[in-house]
C-alpha atoms as a PDB file:
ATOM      1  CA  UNK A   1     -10.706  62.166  -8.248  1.00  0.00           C
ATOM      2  CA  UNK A   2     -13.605  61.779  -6.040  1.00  0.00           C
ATOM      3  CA  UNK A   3     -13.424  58.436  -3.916  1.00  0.00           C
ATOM      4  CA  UNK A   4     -17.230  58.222  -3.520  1.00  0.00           C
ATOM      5  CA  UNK A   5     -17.876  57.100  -7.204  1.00  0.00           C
ATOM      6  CA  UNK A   6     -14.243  55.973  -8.168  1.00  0.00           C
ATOM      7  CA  UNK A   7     -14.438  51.889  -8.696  1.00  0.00           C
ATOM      8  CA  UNK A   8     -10.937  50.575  -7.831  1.00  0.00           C
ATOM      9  CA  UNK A   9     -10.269  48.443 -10.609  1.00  0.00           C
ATOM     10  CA  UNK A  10      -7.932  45.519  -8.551  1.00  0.00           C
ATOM     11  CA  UNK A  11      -9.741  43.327  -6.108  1.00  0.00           C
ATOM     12  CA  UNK A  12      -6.654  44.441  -3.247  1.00  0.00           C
ATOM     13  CA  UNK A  13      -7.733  47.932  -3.893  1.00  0.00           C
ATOM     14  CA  UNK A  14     -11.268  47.001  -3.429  1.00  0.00           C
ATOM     15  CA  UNK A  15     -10.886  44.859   0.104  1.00  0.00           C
ATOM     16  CA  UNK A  16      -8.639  47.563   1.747  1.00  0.00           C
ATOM     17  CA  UNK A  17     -10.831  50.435   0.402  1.00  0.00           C
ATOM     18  CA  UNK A  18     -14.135  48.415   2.223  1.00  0.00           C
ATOM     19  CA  UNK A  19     -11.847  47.589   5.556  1.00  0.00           C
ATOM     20  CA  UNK A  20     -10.678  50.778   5.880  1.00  0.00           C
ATOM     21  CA  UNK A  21     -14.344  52.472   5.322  1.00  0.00           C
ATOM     22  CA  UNK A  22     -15.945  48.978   7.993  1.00  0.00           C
ATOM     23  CA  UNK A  23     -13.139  50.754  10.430  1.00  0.00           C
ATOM     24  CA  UNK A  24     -13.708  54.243  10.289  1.00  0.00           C
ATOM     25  CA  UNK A  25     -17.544  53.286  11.348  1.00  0.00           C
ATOM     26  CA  UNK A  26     -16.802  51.155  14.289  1.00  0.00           C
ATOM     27  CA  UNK A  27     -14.784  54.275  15.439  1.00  0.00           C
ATOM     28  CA  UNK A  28     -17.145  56.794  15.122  1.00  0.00           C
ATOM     29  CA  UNK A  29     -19.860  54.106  16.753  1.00  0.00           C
ATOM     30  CA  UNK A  30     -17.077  53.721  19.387  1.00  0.00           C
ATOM     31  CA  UNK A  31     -16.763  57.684  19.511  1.00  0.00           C
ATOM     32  CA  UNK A  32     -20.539  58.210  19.841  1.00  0.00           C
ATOM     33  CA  UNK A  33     -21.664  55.630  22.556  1.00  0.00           C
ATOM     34  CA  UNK A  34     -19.210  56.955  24.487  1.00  0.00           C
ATOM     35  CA  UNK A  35     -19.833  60.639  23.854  1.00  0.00           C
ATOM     36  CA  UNK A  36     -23.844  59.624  24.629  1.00  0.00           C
ATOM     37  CA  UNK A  37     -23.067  58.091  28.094  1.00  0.00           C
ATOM     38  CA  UNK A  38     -21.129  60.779  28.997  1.00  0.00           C
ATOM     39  CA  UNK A  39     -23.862  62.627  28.305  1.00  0.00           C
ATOM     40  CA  UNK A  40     -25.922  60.713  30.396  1.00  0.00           C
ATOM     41  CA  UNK A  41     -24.000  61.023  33.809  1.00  0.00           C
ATOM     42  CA  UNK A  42     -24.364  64.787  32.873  1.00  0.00           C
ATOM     43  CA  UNK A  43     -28.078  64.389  32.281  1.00  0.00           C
ATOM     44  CA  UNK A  44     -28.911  62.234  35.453  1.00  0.00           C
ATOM     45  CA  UNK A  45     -26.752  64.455  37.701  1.00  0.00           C
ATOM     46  CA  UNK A  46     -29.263  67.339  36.479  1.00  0.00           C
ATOM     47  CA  UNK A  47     -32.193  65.798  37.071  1.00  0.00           C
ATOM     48  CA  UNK A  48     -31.354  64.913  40.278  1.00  0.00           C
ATOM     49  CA  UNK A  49     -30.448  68.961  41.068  1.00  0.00           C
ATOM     50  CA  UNK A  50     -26.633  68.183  41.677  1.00  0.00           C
ATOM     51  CA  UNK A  51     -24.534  71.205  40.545  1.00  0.00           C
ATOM     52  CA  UNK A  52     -21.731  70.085  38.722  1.00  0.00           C
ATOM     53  CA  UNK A  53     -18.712  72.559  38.879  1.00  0.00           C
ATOM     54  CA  UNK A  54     -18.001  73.411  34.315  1.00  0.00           C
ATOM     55  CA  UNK A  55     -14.251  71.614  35.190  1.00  0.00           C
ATOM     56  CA  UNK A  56     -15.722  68.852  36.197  1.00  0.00           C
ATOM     57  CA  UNK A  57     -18.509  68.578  33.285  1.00  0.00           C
ATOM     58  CA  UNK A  58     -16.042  68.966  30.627  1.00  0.00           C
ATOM     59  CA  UNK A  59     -14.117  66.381  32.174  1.00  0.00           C
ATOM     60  CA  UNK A  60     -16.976  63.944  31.856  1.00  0.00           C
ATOM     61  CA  UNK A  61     -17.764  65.064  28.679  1.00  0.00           C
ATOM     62  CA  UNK A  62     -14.257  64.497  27.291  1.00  0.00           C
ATOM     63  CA  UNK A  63     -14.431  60.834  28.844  1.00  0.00           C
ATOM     64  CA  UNK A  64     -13.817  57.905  26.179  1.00  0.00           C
ATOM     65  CA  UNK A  65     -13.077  55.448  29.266  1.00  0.00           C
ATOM     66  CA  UNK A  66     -16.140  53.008  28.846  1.00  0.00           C
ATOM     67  CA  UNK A  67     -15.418  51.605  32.279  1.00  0.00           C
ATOM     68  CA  UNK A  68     -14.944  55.399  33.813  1.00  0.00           C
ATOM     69  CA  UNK A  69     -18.281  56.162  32.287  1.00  0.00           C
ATOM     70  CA  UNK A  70     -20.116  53.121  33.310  1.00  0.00           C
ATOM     71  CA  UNK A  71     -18.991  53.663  37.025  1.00  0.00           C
ATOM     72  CA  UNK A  72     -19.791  57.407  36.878  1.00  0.00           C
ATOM     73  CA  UNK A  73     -23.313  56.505  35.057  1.00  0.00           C
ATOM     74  CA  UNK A  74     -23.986  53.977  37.986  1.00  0.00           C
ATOM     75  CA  UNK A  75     -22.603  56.931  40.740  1.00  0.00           C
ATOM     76  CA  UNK A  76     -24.315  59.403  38.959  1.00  0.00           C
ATOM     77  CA  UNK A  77     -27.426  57.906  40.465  1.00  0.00           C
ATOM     78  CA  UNK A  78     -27.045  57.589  43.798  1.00  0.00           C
ATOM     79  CA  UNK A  79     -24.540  60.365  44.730  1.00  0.00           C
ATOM     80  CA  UNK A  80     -24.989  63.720  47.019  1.00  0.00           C
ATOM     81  CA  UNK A  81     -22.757  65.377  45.448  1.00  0.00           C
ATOM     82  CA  UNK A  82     -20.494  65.999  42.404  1.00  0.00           C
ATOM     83  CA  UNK A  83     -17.649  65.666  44.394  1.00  0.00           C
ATOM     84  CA  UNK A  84     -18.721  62.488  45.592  1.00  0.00           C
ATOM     85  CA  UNK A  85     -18.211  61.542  41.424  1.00  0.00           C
ATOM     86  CA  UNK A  86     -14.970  62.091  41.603  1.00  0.00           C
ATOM     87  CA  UNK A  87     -14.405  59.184  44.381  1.00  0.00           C
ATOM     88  CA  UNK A  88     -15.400  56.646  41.624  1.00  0.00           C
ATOM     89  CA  UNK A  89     -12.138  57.644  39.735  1.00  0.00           C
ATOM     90  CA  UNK A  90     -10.232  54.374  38.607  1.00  0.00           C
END
């Protein structure tokens, strides 16, 4: 049966069928900000010439924290060093 043209006949069926689809895209929005401002620390660190070790990239990169990644986006442009990134842990 393929769920993209199947009409649930009951109106339960329906409303749990629309929630569940509503969820799944504040997730993925969820998954991508994050994934994009982790990005971004990575980005600004580059164009500022600060080597950052490929531990400590993945790390970021692997970051879902919101307020980790806001902190590191806000160190990320004032720091030496990378090392220095890892003193705005929470």
């Amino acid at each position: 049966m393929n769920t993209k043209t199947y009409e649930y006949l009951s109106d339960c069926a329906r409303e749990n069928f629309a929630k569940g689809r509503t969820e799944g895209r504040a997730e993925a929005q969820a998954e991508g900000k994050a994934e994009a401002m982790a990005e971004a620390v990575v980005i600004v660190l580059d164009a500022r010439d600060i080597q950052v070790p490929d531990e400590l990239k993945d790390k970021i990169l692997v970051c879902r924290d919101f307020d980790r990644l806001n902190a590191w986006i806000a160190a990320a442009a004032t720091i030496e060093s990378s090392d220095a990134l890892l003193d705005e842990e929470l």
